[in-house]
N, C-alpha and C. Protein backbone atom coordinates (compact mmCIF):
# COMPACT_ATOMS: atom_id res chain seq x y z
N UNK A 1 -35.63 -19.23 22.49
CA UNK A 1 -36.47 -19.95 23.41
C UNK A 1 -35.64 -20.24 24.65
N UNK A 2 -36.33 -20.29 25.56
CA UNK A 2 -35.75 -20.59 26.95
C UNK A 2 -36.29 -21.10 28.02
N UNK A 3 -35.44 -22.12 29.00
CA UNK A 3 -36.37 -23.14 29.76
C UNK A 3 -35.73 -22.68 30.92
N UNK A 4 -36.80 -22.42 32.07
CA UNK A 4 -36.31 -23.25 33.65
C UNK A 4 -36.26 -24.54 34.14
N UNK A 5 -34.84 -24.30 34.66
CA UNK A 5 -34.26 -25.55 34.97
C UNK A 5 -34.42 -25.48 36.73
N UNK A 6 -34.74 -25.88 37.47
CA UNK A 6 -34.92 -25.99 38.88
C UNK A 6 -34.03 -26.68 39.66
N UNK A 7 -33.10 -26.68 40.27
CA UNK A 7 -32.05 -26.97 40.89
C UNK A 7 -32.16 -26.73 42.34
N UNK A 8 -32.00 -27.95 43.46
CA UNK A 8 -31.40 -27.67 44.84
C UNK A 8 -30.89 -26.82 44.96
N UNK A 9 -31.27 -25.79 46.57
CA UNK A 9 -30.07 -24.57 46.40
C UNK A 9 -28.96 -25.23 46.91
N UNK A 10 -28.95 -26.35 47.62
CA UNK A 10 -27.10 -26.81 47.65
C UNK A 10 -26.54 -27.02 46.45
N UNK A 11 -27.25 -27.13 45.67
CA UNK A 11 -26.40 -27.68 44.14
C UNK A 11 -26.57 -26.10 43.78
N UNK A 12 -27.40 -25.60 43.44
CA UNK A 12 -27.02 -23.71 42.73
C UNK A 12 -25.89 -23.62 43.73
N UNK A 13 -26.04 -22.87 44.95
CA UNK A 13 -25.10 -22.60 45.69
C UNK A 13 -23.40 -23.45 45.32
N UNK A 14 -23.30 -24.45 45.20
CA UNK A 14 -21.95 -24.99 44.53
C UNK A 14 -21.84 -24.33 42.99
N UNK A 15 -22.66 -24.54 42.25
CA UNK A 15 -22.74 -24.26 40.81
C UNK A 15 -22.26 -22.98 40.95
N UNK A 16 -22.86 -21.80 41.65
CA UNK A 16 -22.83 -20.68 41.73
C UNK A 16 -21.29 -20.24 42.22
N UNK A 17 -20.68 -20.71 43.30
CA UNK A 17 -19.17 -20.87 43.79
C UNK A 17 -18.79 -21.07 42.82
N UNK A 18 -18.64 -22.47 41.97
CA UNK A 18 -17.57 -23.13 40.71
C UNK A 18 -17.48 -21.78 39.82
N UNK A 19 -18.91 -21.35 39.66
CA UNK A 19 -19.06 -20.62 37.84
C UNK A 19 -17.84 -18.95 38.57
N UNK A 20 -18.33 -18.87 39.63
CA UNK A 20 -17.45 -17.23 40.10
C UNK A 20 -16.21 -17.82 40.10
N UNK A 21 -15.29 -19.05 40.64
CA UNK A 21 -13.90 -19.15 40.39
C UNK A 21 -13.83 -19.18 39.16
N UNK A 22 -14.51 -19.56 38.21
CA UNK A 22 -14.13 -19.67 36.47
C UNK A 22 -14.22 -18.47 36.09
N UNK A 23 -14.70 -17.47 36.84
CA UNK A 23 -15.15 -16.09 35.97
C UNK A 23 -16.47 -16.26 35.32
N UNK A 24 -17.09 -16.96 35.47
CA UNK A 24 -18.56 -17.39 34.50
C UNK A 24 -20.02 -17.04 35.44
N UNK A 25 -21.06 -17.27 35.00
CA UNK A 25 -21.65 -17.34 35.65
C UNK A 25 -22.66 -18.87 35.39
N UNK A 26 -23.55 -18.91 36.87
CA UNK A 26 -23.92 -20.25 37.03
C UNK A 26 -24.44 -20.83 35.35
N UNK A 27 -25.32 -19.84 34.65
CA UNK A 27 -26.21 -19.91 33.69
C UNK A 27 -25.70 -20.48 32.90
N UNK A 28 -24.31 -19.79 32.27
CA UNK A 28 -23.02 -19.99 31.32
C UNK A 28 -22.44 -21.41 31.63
N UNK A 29 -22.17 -21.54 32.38
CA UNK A 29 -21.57 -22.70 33.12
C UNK A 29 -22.73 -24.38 33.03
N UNK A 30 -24.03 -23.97 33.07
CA UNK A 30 -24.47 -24.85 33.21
C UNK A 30 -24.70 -25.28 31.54
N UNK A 31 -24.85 -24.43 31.21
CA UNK A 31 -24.91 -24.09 29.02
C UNK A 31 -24.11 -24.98 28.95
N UNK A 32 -22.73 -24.44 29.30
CA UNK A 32 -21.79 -25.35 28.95
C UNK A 32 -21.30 -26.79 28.67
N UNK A 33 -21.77 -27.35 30.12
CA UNK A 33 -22.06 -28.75 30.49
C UNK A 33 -22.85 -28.76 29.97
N UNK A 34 -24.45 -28.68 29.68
CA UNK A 34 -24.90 -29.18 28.72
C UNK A 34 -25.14 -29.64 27.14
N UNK A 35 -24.14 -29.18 27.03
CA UNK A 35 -23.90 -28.97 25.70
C UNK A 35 -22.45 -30.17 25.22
N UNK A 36 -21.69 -29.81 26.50
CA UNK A 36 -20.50 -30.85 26.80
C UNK A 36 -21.26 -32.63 26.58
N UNK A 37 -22.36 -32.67 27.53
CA UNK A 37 -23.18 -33.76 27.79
C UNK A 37 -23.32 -34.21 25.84
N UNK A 38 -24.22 -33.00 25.65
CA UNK A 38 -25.13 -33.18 24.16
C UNK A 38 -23.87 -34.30 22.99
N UNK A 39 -22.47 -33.20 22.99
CA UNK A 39 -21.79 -33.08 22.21
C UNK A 39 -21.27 -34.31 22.27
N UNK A 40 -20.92 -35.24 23.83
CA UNK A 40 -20.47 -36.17 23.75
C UNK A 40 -21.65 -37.64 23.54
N UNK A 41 -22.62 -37.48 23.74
CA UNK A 41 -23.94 -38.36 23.48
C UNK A 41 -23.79 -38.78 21.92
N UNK A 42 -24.12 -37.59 21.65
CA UNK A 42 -24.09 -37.62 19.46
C UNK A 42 -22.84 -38.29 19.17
N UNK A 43 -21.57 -37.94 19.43
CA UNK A 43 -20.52 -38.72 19.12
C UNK A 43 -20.65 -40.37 19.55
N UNK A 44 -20.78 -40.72 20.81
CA UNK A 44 -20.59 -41.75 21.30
C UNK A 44 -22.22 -42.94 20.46
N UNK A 45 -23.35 -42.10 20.13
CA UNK A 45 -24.47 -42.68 19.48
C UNK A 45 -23.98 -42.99 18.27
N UNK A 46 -22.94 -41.82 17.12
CA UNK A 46 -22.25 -42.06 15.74
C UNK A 46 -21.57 -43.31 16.17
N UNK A 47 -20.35 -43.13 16.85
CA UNK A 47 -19.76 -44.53 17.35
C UNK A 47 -20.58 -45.62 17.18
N UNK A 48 -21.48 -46.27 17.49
CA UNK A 48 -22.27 -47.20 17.59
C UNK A 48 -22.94 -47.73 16.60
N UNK A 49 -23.42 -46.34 16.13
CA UNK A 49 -24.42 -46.78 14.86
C UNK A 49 -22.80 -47.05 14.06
N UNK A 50 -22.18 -46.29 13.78
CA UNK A 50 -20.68 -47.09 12.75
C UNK A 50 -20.59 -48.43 13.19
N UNK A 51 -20.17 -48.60 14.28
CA UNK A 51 -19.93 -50.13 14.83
C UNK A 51 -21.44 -51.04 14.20
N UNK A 52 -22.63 -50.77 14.35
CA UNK A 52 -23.70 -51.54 13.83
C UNK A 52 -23.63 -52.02 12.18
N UNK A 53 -22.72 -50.69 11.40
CA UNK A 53 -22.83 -50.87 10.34
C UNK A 53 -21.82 -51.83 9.94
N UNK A 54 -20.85 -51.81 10.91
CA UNK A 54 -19.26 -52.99 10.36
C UNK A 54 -20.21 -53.91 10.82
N UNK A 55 -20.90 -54.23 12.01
CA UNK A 55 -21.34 -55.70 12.44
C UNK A 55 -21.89 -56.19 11.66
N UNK A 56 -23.31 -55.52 10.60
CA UNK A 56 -23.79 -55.65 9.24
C UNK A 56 -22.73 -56.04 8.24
N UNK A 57 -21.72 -56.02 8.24
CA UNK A 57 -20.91 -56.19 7.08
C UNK A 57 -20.03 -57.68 7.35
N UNK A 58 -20.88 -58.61 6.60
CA UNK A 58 -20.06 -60.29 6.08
C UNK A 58 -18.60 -59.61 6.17
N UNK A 59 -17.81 -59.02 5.54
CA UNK A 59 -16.50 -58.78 5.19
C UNK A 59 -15.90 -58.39 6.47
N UNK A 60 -16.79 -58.02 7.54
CA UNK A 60 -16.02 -56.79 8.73
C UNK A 60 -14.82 -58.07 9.44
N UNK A 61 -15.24 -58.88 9.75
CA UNK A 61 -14.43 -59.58 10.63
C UNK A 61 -13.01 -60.14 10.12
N UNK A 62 -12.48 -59.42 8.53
CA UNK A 62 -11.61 -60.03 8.13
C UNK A 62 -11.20 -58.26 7.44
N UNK A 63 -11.38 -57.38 8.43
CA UNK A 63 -11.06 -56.22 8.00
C UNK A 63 -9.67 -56.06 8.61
N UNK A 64 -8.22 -55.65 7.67
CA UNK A 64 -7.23 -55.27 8.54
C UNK A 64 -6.64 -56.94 8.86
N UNK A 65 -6.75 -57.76 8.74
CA UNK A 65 -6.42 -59.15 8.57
C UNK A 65 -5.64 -60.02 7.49
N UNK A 66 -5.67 -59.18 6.58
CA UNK A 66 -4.81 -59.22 4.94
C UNK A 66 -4.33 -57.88 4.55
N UNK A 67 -2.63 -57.98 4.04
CA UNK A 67 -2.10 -56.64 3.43
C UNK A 67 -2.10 -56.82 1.76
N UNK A 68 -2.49 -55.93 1.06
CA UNK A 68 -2.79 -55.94 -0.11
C UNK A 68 -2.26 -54.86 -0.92
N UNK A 69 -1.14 -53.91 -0.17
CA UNK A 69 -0.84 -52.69 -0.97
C UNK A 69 -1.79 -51.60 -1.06
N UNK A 70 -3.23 -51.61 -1.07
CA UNK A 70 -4.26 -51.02 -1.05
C UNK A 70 -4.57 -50.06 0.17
N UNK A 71 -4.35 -48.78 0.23
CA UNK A 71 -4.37 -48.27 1.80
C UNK A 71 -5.61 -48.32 2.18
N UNK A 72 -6.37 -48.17 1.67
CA UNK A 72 -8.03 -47.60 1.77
C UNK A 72 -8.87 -48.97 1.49
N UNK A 73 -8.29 -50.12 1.36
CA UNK A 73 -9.23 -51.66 0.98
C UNK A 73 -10.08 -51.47 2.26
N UNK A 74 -9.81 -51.38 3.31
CA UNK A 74 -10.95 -51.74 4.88
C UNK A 74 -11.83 -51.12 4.89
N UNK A 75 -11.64 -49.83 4.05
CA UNK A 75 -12.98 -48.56 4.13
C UNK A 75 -13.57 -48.74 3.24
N UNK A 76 -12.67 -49.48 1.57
CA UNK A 76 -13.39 -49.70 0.49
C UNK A 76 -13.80 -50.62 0.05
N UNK A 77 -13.86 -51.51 0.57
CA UNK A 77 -13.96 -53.30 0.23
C UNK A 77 -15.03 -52.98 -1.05
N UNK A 78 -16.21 -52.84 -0.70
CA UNK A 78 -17.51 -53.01 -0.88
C UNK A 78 -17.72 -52.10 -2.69
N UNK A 79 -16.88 -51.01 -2.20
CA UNK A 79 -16.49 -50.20 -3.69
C UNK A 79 -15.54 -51.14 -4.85
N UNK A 80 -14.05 -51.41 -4.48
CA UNK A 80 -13.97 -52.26 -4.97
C UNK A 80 -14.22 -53.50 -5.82
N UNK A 81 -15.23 -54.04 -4.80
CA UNK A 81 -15.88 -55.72 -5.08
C UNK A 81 -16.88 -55.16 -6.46
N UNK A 82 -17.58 -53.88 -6.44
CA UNK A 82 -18.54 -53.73 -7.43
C UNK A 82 -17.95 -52.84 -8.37
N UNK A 83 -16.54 -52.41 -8.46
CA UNK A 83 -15.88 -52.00 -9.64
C UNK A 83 -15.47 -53.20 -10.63
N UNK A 84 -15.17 -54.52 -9.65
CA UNK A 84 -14.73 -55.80 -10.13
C UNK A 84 -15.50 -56.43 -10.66
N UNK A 85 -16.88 -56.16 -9.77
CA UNK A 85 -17.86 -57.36 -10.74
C UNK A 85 -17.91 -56.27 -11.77
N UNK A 86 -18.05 -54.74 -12.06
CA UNK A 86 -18.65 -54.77 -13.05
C UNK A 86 -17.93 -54.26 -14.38
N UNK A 87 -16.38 -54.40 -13.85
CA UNK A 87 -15.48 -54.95 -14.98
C UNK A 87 -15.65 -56.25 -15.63
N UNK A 88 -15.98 -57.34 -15.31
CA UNK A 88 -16.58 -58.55 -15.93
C UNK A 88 -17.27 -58.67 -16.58
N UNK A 89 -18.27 -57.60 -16.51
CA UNK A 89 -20.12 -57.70 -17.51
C UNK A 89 -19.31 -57.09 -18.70
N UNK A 90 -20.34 -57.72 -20.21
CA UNK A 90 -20.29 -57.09 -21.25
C UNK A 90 -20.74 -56.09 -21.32
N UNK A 91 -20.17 -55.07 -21.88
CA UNK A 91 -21.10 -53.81 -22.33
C UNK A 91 -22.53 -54.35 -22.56
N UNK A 92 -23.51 -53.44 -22.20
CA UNK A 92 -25.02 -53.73 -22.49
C UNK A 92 -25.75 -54.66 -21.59
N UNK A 93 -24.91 -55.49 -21.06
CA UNK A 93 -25.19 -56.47 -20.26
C UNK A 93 -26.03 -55.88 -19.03
């Protein structure tokens, strides 16, 4: 599938200069950046939604705040805490 994109000819005309010093052409060039754009959006949206999920987390603000020998406690708290409780229960329980 494929879209027109409509561009100023002062902006093609630059685009068109940049992409011939790269060896590229405008088309390639503009792919590129868009994709540059895409690639960094999705990352920087993951970023966030992660950050939403520590803000969700009672425990986050005391992450990295205590050493415990444990390398992986900040990533695992939550694993942990429910290996612990459920070392406590009786069988069957």
């Amino acid at each position: 599938m494929s879209h027109t994109v409509q561009v100023p000819d002062e902006l093609y005309d630059k685009l068109a200069s940049y992409a011939r010093e790269q060896g590229s052409t405008p088309d390639d060039m503009l792919i590129a950046w868009v994709a540059e754009i895409v690639r960094r959006t999705e990352e920087r949206q993951a970023r966030q939604e992660e950050a939403e999920e520590v803000a969700d987390d009672p425990i986050a603000p005391f992450i990295g705040a205590f050493t415990f020998g444990v390398g992986d406690l900040a990533e695992r708290h939550d694993s942990y805490l429910a290996e612990g409780y459920a070392n406590t229960r009786e069988p069957g329980e």
